[in-house]
N, C-alpha and C. Protein backbone atom coordinates (compact mmCIF):
# COMPACT_ATOMS: atom_id res chain seq x y z
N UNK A 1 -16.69 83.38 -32.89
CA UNK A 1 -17.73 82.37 -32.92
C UNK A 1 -18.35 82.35 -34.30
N UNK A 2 -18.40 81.43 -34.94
CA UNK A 2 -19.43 80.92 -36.46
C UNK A 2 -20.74 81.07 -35.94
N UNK A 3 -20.93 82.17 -37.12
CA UNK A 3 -22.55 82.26 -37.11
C UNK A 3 -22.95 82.29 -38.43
N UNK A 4 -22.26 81.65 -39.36
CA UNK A 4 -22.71 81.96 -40.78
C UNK A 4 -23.95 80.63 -40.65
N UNK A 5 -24.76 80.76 -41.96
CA UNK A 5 -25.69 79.64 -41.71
C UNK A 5 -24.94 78.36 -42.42
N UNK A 6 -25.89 76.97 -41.98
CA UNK A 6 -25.54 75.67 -42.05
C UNK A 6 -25.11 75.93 -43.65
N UNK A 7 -24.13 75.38 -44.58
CA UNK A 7 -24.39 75.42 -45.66
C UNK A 7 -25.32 73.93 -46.77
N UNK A 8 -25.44 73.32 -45.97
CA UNK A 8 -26.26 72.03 -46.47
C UNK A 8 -27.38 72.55 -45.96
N UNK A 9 -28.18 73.54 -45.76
CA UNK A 9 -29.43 74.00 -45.37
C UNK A 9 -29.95 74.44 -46.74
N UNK A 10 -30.97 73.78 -47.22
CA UNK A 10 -31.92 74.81 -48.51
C UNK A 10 -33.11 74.24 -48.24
N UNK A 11 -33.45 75.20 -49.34
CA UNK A 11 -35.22 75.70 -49.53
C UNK A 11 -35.93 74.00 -49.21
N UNK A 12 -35.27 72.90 -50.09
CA UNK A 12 -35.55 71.43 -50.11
C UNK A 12 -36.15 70.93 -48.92
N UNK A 13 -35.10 71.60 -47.76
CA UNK A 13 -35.50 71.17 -46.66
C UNK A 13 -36.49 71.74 -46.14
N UNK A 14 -36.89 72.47 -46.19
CA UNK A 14 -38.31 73.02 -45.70
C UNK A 14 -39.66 72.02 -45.97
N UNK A 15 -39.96 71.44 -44.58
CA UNK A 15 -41.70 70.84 -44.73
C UNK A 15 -42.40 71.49 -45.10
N UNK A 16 -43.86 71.03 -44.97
CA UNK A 16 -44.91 71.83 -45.05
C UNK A 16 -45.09 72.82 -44.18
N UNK A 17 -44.72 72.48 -42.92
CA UNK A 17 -45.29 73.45 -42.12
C UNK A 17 -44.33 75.04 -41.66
N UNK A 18 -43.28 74.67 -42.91
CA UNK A 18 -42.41 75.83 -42.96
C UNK A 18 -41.06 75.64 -41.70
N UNK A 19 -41.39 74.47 -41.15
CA UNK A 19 -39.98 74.54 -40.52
C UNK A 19 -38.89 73.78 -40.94
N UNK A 20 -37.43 74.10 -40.42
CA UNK A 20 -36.45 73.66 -41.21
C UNK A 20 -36.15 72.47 -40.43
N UNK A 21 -35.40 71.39 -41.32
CA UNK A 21 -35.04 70.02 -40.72
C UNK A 21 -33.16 70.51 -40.40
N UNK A 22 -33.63 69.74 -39.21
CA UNK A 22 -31.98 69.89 -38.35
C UNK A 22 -31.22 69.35 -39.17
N UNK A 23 -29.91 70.34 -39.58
CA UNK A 23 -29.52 69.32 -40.62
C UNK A 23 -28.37 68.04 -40.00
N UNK A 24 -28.92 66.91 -40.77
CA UNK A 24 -28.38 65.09 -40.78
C UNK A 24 -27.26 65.21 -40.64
N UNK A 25 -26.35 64.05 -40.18
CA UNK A 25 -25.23 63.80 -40.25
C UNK A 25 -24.00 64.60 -39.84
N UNK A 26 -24.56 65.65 -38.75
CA UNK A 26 -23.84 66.57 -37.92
C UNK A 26 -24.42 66.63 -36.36
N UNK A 27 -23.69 66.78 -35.74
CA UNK A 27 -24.24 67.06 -34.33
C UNK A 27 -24.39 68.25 -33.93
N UNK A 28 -26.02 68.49 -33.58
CA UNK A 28 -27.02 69.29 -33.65
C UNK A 28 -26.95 69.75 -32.22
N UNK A 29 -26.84 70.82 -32.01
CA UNK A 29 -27.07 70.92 -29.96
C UNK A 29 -28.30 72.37 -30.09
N UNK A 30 -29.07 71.93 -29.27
CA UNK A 30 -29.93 73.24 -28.97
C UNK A 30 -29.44 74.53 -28.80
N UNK A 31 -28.71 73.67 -27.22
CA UNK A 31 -28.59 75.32 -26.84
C UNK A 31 -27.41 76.14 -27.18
N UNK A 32 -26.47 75.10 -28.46
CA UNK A 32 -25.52 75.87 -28.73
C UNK A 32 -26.35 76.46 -30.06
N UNK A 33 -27.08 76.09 -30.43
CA UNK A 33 -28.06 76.87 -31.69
C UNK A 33 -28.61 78.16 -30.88
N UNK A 34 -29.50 78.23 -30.04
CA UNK A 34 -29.88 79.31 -29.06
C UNK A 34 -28.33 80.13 -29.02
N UNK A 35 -27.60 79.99 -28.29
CA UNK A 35 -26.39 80.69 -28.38
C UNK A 35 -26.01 81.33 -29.30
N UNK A 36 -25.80 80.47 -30.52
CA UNK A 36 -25.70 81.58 -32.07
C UNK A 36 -26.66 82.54 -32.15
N UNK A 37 -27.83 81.99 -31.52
CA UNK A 37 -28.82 83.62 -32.39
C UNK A 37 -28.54 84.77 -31.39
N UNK A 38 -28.38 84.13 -29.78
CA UNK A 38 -28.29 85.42 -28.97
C UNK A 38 -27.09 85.34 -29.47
N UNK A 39 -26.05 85.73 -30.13
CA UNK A 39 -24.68 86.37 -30.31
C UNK A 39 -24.97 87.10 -31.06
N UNK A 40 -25.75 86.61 -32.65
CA UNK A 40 -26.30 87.26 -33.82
C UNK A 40 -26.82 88.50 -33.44
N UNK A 41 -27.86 88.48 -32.42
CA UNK A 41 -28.29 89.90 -31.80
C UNK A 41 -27.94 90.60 -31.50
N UNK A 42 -26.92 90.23 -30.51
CA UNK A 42 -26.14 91.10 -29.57
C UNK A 42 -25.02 91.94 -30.79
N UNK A 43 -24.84 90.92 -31.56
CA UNK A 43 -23.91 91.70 -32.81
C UNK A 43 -24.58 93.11 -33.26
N UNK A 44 -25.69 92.74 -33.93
CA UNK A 44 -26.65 93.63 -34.19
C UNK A 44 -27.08 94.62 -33.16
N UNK A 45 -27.28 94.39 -32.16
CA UNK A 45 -27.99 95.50 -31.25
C UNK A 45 -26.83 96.48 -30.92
N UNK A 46 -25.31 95.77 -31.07
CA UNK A 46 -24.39 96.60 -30.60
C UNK A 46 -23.92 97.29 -31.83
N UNK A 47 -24.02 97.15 -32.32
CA UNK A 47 -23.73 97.94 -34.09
C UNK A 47 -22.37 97.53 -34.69
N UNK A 48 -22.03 95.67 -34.27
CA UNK A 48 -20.80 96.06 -34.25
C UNK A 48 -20.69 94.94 -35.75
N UNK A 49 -22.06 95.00 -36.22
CA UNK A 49 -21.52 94.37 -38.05
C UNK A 49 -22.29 95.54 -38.90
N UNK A 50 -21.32 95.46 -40.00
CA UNK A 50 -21.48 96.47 -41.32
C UNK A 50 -22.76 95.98 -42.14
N UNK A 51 -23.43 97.18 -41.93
CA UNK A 51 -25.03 96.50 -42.83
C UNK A 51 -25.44 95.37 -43.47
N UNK A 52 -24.37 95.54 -44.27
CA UNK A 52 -24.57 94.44 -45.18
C UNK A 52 -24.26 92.78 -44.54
N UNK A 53 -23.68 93.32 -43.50
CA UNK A 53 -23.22 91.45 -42.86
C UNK A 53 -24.68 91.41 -41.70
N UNK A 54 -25.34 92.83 -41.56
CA UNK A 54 -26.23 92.45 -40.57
C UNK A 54 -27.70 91.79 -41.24
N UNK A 55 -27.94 91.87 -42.30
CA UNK A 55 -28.91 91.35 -43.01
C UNK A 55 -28.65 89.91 -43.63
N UNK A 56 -27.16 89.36 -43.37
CA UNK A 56 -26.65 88.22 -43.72
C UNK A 56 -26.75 87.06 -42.48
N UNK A 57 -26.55 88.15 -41.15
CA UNK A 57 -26.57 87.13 -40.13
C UNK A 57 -28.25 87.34 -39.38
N UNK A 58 -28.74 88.45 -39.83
CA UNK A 58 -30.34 88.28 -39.34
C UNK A 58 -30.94 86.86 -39.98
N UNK A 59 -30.31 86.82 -41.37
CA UNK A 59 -31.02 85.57 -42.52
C UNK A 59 -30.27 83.98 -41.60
N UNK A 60 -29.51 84.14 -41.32
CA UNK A 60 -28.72 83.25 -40.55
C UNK A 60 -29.94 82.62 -38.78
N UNK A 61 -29.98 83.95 -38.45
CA UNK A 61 -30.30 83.77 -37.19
C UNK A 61 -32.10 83.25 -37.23
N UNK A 62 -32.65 83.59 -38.00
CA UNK A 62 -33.97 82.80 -38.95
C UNK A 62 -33.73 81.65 -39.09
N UNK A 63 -32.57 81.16 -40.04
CA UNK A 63 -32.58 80.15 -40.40
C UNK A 63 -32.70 78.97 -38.72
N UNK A 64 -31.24 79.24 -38.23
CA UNK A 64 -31.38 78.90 -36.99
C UNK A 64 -32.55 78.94 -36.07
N UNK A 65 -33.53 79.80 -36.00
CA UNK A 65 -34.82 79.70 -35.15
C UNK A 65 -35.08 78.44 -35.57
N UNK A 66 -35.45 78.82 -37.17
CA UNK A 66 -36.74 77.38 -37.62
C UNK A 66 -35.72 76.33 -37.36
N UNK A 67 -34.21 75.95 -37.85
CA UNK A 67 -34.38 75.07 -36.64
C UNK A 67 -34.56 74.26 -35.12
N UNK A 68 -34.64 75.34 -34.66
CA UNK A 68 -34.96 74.93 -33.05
C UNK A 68 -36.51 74.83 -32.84
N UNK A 69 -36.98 75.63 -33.98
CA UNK A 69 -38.68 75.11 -34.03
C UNK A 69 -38.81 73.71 -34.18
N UNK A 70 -38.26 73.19 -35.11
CA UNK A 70 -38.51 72.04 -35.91
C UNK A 70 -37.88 71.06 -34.68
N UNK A 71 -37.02 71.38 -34.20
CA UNK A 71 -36.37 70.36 -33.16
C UNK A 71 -37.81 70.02 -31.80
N UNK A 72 -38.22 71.52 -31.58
CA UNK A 72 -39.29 71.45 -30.05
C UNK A 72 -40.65 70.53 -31.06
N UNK A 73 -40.75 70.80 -32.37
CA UNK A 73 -41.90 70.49 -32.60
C UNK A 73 -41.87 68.92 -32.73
N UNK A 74 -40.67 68.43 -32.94
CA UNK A 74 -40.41 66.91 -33.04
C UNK A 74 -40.51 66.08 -31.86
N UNK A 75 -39.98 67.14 -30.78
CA UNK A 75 -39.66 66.65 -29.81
C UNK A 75 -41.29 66.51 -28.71
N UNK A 76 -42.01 67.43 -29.44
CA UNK A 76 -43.35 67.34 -28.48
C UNK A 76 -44.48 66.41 -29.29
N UNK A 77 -44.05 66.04 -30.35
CA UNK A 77 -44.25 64.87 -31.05
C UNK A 77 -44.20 63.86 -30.17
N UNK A 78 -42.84 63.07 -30.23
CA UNK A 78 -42.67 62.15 -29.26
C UNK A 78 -42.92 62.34 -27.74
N UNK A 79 -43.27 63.30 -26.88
CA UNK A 79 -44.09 63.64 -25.93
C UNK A 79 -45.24 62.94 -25.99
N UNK A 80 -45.64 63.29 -27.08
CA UNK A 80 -47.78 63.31 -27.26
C UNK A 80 -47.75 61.30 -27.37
N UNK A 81 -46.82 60.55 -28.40
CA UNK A 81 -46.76 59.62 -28.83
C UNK A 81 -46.49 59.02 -27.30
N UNK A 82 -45.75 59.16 -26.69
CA UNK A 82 -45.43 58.33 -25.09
C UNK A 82 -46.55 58.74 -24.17
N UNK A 83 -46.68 59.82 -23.82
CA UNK A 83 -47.88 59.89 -23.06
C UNK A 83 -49.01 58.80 -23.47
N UNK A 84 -49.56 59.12 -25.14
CA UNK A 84 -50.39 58.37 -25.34
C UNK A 84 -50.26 56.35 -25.40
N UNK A 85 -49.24 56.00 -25.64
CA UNK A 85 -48.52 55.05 -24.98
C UNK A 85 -48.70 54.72 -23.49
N UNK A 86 -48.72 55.60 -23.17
CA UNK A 86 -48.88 55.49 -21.58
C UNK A 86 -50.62 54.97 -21.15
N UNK A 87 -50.91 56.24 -21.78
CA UNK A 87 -52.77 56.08 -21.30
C UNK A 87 -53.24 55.00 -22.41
N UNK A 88 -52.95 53.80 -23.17
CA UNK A 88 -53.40 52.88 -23.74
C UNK A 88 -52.71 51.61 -22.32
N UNK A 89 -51.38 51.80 -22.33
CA UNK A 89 -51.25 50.52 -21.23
C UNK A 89 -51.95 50.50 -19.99
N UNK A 90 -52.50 52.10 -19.56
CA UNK A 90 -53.50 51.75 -18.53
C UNK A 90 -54.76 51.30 -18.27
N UNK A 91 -55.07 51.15 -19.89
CA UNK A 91 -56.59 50.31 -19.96
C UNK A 91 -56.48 48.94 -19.98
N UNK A 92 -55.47 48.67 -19.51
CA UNK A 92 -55.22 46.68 -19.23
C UNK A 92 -55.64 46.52 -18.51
């Protein structure tokens, strides 16, 4: 399984609020992102990468969080935006 990080991922992409943008023009899946990091772990917890690759795929498995941050935080964005959509059409 690929767990190296996105390579079109840099510093650039980082907002303000420190999370990373899913990167464009690829198809993005959550829970196969979730999946990479629990593998990343399980690599790690089982001892079965050489130091030096475990500090490569910890940086990896980071990278990957912030994007699944950036995905929930978008996504509860458009939550807040429809709800509130909602409670304006009920004052008709």
């Amino acid at each position: 399984m690929e767990t190296q990080p996105d390579s079109n991922l840099t510093d650039s992409n980082l907002t303000d609020s420190n999370l990373t943008e899913i990167p464009s023009g690829e198809t993005w899946n959550y829970e196969a992102t979730v999946a990479k990091v629990e593998t990343i772990i399980r690599q790690i917890e089982t001892g079965e990468l050489a130091l030096a690759d475990v500090f490569d795929q910890f940086s990896a498995a980071v990278e990957y969080l912030h994007e699944c941050e950036y995905f929930l935080d978008q996504r509860q964005q458009q939550m807040d935006l429809l709800i509130e959509t909602l409670s304006d059409d009920s004052d008709f």
